[in-house]
C-alpha atoms as a PDB file:
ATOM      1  CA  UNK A   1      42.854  21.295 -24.102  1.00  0.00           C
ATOM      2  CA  UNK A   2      42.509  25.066 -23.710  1.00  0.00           C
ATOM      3  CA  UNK A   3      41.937  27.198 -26.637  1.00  0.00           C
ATOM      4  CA  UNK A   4      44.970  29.556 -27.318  1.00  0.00           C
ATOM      5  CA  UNK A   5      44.003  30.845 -30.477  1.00  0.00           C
ATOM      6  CA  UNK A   6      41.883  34.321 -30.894  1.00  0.00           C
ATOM      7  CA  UNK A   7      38.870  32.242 -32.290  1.00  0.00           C
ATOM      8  CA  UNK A   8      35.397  31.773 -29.785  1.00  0.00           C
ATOM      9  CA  UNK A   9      35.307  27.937 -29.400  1.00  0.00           C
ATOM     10  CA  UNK A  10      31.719  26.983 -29.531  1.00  0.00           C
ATOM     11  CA  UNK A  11      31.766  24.872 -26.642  1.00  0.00           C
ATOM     12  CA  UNK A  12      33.679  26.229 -23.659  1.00  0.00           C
ATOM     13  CA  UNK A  13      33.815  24.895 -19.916  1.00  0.00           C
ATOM     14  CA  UNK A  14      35.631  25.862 -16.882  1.00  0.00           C
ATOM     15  CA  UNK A  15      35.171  24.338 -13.351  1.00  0.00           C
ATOM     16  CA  UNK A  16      31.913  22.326 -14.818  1.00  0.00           C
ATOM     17  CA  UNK A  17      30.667  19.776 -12.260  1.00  0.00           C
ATOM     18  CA  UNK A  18      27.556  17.830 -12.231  1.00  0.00           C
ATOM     19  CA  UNK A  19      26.465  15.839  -8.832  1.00  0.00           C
ATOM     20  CA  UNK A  20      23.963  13.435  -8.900  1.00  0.00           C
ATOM     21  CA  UNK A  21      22.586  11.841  -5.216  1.00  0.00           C
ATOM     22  CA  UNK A  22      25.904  13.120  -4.119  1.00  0.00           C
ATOM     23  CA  UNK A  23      28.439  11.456  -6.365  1.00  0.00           C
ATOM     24  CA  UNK A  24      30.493  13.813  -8.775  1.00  0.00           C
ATOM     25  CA  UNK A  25      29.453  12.431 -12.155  1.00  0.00           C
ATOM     26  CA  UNK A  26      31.624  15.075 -13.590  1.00  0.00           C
ATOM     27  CA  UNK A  27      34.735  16.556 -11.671  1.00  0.00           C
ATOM     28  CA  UNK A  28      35.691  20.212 -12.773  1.00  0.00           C
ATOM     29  CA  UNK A  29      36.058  20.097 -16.606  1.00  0.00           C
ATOM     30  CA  UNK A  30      37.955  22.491 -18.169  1.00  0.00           C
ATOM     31  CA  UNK A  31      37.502  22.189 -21.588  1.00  0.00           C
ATOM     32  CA  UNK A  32      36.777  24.046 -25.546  1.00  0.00           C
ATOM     33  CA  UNK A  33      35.977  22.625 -28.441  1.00  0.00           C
ATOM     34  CA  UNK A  34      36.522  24.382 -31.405  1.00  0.00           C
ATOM     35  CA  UNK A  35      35.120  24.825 -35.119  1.00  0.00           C
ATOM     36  CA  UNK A  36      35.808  21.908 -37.252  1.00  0.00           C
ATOM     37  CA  UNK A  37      37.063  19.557 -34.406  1.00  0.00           C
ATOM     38  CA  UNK A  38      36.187  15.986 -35.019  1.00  0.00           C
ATOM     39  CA  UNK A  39      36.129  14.772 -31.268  1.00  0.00           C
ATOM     40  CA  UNK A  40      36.273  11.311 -30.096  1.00  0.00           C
ATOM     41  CA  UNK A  41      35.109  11.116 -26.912  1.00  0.00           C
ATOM     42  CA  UNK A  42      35.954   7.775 -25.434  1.00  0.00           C
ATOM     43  CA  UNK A  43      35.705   6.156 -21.623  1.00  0.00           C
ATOM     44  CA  UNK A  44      34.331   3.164 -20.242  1.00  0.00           C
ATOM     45  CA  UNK A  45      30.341   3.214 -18.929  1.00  0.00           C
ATOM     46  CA  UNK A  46      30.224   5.690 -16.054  1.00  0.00           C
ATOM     47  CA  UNK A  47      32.664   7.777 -17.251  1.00  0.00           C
ATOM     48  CA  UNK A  48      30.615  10.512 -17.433  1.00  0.00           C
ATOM     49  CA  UNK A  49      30.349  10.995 -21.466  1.00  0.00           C
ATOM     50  CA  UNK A  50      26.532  11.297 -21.773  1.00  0.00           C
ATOM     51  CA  UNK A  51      25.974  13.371 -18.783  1.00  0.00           C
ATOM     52  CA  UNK A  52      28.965  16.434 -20.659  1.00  0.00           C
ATOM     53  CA  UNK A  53      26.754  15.779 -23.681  1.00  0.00           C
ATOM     54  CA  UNK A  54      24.096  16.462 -21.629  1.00  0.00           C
ATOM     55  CA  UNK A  55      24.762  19.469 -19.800  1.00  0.00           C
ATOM     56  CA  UNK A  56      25.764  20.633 -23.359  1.00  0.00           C
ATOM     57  CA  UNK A  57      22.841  20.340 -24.805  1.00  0.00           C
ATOM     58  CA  UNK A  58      21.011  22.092 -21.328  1.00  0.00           C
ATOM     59  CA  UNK A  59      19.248  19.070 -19.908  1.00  0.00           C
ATOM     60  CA  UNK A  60      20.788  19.164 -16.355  1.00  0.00           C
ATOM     61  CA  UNK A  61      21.969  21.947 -14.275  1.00  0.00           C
ATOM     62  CA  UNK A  62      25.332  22.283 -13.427  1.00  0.00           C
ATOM     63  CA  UNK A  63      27.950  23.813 -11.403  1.00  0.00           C
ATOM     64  CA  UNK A  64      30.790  25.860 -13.075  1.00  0.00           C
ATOM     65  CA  UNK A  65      30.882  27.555 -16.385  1.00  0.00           C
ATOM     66  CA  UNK A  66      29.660  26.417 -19.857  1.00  0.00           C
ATOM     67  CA  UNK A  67      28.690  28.211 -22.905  1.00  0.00           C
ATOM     68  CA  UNK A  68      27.469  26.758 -26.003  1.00  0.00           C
ATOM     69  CA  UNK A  69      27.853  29.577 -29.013  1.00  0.00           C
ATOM     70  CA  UNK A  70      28.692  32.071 -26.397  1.00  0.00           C
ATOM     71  CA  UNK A  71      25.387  31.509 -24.233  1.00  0.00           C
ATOM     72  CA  UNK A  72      24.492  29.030 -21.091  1.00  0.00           C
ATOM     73  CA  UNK A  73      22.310  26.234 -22.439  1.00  0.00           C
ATOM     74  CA  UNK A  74      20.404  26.372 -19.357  1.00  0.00           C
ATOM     75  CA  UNK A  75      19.356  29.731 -20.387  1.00  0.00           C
ATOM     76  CA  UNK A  76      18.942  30.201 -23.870  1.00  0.00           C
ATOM     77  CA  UNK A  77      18.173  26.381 -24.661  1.00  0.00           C
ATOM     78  CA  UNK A  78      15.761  26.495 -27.586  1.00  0.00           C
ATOM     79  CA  UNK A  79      18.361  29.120 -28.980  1.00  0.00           C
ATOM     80  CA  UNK A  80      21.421  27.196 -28.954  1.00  0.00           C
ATOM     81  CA  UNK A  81      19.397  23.800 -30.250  1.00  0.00           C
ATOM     82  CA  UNK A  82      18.564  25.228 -33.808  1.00  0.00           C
ATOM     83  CA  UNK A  83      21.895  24.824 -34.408  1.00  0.00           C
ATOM     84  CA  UNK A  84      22.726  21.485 -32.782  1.00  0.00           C
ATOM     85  CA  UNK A  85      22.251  18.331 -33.980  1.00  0.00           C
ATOM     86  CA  UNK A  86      21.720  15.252 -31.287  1.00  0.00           C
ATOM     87  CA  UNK A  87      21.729  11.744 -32.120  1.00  0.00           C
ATOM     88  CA  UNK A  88      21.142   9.824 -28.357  1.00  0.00           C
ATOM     89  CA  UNK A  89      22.132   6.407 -27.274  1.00  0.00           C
ATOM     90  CA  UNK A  90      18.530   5.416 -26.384  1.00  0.00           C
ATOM     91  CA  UNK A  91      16.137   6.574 -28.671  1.00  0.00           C
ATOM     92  CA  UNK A  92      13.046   8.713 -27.023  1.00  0.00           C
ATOM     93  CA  UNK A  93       9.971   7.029 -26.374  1.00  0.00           C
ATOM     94  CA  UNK A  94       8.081   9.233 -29.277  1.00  0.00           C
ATOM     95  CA  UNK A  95       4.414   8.605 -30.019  1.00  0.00           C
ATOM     96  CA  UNK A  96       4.372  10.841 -33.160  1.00  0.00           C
ATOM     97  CA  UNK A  97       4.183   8.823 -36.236  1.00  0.00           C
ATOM     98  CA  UNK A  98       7.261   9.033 -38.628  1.00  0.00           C
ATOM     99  CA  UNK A  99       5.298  11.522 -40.869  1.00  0.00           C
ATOM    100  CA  UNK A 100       4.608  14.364 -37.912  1.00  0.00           C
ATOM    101  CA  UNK A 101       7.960  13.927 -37.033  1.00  0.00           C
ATOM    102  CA  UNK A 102       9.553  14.642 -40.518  1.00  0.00           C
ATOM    103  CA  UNK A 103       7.205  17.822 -40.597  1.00  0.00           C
ATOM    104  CA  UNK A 104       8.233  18.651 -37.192  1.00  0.00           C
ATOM    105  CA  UNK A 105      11.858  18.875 -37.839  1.00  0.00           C
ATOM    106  CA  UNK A 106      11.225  20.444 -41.318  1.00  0.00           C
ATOM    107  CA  UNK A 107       9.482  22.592 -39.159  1.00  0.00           C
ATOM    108  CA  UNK A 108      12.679  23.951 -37.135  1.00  0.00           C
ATOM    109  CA  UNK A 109      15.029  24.102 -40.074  1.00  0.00           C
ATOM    110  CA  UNK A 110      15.497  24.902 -43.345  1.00  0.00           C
ATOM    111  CA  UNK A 111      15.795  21.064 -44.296  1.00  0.00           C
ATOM    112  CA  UNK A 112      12.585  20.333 -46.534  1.00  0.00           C
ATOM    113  CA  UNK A 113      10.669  16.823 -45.443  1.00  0.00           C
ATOM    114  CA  UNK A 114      12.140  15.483 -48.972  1.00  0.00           C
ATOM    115  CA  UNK A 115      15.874  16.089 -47.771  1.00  0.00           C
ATOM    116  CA  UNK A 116      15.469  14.380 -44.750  1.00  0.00           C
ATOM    117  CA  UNK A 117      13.594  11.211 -46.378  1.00  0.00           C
ATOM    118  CA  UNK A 118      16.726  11.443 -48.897  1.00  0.00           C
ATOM    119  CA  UNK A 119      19.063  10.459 -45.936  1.00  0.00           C
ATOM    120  CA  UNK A 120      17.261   8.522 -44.225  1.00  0.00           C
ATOM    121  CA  UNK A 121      17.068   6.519 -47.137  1.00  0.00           C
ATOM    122  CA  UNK A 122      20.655   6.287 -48.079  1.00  0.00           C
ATOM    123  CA  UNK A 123      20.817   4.939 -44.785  1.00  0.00           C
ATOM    124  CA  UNK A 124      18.582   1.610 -45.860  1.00  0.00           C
ATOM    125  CA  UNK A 125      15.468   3.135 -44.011  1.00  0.00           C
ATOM    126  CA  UNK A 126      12.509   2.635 -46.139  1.00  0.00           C
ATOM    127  CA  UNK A 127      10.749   5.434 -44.849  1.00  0.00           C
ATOM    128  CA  UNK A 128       6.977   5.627 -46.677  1.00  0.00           C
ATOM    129  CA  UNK A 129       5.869   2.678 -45.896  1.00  0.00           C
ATOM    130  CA  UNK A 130       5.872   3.536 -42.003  1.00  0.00           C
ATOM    131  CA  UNK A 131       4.851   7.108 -42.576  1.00  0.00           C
ATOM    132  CA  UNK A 132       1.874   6.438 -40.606  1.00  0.00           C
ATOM    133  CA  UNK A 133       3.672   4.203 -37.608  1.00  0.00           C
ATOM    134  CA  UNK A 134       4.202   5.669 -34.529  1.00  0.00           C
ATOM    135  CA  UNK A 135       8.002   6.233 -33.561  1.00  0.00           C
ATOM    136  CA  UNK A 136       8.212   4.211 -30.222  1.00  0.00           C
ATOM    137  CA  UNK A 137       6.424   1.399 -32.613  1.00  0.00           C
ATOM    138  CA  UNK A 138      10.049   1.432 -35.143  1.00  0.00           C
ATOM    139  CA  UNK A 139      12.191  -1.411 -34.322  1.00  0.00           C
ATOM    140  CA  UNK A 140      15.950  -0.083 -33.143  1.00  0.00           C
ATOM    141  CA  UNK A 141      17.487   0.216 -36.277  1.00  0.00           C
ATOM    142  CA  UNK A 142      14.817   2.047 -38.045  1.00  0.00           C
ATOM    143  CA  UNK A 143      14.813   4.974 -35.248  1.00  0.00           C
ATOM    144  CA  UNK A 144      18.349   5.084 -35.193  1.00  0.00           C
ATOM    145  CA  UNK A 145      18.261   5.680 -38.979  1.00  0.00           C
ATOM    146  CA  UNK A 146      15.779   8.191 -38.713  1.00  0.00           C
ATOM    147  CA  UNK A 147      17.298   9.929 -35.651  1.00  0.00           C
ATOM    148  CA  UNK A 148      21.238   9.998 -37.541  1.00  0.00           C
ATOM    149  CA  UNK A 149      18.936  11.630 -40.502  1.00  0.00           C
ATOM    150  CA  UNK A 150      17.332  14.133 -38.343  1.00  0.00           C
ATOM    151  CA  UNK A 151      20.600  15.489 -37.033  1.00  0.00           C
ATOM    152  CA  UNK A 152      22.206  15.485 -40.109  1.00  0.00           C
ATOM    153  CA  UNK A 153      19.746  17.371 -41.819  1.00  0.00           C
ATOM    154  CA  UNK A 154      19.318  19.811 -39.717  1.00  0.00           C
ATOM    155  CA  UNK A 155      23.279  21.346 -41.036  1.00  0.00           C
ATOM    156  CA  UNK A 156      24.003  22.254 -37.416  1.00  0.00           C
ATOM    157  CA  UNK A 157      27.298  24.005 -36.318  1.00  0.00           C
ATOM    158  CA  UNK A 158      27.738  21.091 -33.791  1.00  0.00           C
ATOM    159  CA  UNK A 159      26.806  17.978 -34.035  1.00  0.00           C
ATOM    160  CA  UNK A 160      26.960  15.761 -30.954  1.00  0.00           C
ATOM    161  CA  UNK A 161      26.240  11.937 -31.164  1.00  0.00           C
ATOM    162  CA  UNK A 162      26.045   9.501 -28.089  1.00  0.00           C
ATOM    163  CA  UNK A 163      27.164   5.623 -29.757  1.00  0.00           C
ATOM    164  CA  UNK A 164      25.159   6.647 -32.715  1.00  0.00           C
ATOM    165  CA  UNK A 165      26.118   3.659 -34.695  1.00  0.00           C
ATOM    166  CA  UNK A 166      25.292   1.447 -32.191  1.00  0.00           C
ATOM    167  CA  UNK A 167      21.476   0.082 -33.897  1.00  0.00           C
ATOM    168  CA  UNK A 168      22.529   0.493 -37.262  1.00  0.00           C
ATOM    169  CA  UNK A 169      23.588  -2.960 -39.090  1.00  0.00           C
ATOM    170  CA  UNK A 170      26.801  -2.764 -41.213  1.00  0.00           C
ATOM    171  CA  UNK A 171      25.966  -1.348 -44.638  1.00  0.00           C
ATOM    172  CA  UNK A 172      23.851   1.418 -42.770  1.00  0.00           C
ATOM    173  CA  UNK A 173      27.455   2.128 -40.597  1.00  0.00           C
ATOM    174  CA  UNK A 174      29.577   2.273 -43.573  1.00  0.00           C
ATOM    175  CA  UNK A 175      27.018   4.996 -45.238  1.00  0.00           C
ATOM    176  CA  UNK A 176      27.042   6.903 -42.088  1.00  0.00           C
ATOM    177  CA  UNK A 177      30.470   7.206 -41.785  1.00  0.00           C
ATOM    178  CA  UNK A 178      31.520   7.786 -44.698  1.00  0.00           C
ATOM    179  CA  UNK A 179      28.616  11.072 -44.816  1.00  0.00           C
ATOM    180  CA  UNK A 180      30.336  12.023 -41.618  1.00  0.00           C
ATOM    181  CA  UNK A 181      33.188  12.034 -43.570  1.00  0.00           C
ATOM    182  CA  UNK A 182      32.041  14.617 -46.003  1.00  0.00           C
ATOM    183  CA  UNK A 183      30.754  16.435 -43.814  1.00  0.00           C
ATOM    184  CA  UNK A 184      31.072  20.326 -43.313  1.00  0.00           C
ATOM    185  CA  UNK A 185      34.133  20.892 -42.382  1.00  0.00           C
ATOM    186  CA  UNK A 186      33.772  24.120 -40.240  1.00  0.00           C
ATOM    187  CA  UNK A 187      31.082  22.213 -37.972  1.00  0.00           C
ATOM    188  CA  UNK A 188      32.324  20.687 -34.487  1.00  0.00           C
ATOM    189  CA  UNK A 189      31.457  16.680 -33.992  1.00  0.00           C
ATOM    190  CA  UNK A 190      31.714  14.776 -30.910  1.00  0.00           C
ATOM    191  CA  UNK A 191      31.521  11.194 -30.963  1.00  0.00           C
ATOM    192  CA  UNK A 192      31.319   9.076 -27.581  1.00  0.00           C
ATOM    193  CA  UNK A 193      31.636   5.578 -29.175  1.00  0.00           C
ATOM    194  CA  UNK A 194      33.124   2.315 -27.723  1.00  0.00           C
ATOM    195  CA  UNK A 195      34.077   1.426 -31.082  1.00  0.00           C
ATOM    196  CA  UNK A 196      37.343   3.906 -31.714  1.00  0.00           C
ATOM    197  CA  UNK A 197      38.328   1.621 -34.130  1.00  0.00           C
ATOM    198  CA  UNK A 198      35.732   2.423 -36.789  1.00  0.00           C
ATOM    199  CA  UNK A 199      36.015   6.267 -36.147  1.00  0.00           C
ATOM    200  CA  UNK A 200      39.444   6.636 -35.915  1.00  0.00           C
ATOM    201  CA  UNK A 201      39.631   8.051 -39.543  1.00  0.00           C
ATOM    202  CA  UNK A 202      37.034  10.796 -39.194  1.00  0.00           C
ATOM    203  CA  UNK A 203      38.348  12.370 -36.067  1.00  0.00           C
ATOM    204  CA  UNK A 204      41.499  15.089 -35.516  1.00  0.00           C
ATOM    205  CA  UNK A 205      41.151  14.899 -31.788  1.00  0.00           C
ATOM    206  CA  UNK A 206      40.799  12.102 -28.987  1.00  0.00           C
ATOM    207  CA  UNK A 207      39.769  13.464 -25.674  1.00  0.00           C
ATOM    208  CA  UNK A 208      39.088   9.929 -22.765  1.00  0.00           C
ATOM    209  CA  UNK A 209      37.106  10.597 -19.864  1.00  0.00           C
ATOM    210  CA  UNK A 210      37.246   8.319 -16.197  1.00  0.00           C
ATOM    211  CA  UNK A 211      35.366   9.104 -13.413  1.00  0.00           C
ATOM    212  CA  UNK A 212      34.198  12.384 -14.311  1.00  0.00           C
ATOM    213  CA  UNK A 213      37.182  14.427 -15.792  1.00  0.00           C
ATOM    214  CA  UNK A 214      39.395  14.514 -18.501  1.00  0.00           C
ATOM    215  CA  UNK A 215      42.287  12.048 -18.447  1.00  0.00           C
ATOM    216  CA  UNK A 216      43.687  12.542 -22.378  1.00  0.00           C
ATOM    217  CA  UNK A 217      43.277  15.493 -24.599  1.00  0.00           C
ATOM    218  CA  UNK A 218      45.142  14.339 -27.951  1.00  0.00           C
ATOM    219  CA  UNK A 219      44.998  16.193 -31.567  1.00  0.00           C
ATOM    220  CA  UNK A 220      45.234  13.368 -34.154  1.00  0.00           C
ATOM    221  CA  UNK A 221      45.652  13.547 -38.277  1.00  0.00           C
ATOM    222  CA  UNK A 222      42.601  12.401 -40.019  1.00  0.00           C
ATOM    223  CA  UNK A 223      44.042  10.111 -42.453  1.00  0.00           C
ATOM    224  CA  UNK A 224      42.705  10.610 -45.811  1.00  0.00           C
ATOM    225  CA  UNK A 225      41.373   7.754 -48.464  1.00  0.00           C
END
């Protein structure tokens, strides 16, 4: 879906390919997503969800055009990240303990250590007693916890999520979503989830990818409580 109106989308892509070992993993997108879009990006494995995410968020070089807040995330990476949020499917292999990495990300933001504890706690994370554990040492649901608190707290302008709910256990889902809910309005989401079931009330738009380019681009009605 094109833009038509006068505002900047914050995400914009036109003829964006990316190859890998000579396969087109994504197939000339054409594509913007706007301010307060609540995307649900859907496909089956292969698709090539994570590797748009991706090239959003200026991990792989690609062919075409793409600007993130008006600049190529190749270029001005660190830039355009103090205003994104990421929450991947795979957690990183981190060897800072839980502690570094709350004073890290306080660090980049204006989110204090105490805000970002607050989440991940309202999550079901009980975060001080593994202050001094080594990330890669959490067990799956704890780093997705800490992870979905990290992006949230950071307030970014977009906030892109690869299956983010896919460690959490139920209660810890419900919570989530129903922050996501609440959640500035103005900012752009995009959720790639498997489950459209259990985000089908926090979205406005449902865009399907299959092998590498856009098949469905369809505004929705979120559907209010």
């Amino acid at each position: 879906m094109i833009n038509s109106e006068h505002t900047k989308p914050l995400i914009r892509a036109r003829e964006l390919t990316k190859t890998f070992n000579k396969v087109d993993v994504l197939r000339k997108i054409q594509l913007d997503f706007n301010k307060g879009d609540r995307i649900a990006l859907i496909g089956q494995n292969g698709a090539g969800k994570t590797t748009l995410i991706r090239c959003i968020l200026g991990q792989y070089i690609f062919g075409g055009d793409l600007e993130v807040l008006g600049k190529n995330p190749r270029l001005n990476r660190v830039d355009i990240l103090k205003d994104v949020g990421f929450v991947p499917q795979i957690p990183p292999p981190l060897k800072l303990t839980v502690k570094e990495l709350l004073h890290y990300f306080a660090g980049l933001s204006n989110t204090t250590v105490d805000e970002y504890v607050e989440i991940a706690e309202r999550l079901g994370l009980q975060i001080k007693p593994s202050l001094g554990k080594p990330f890669v040492a959490l067990s799956g649901g704890m780093k997705q916890k800490l992870l979905v608190a990290f992006a949230l707290g950071k307030k970014p302008a977009i906030l892109l999520m690869d299956e983010p709910s896919a460690n959490l256990d139920p209660a810890a889902r419900e919570i989530f979503f129903d922050y996501l809910g609440n959640y500035n309005k103005e900012a752009l989401l995009v959720l790639s989830s498997h489950r459209m079931a259990e985000i089908s009330n926090l979205v406005n738009r449902v865009m399907e990818m299959d092998f590498g380019r856009i098949v469905l681009d369809k505004k929705l009605e979120i559907i209010e409580n």
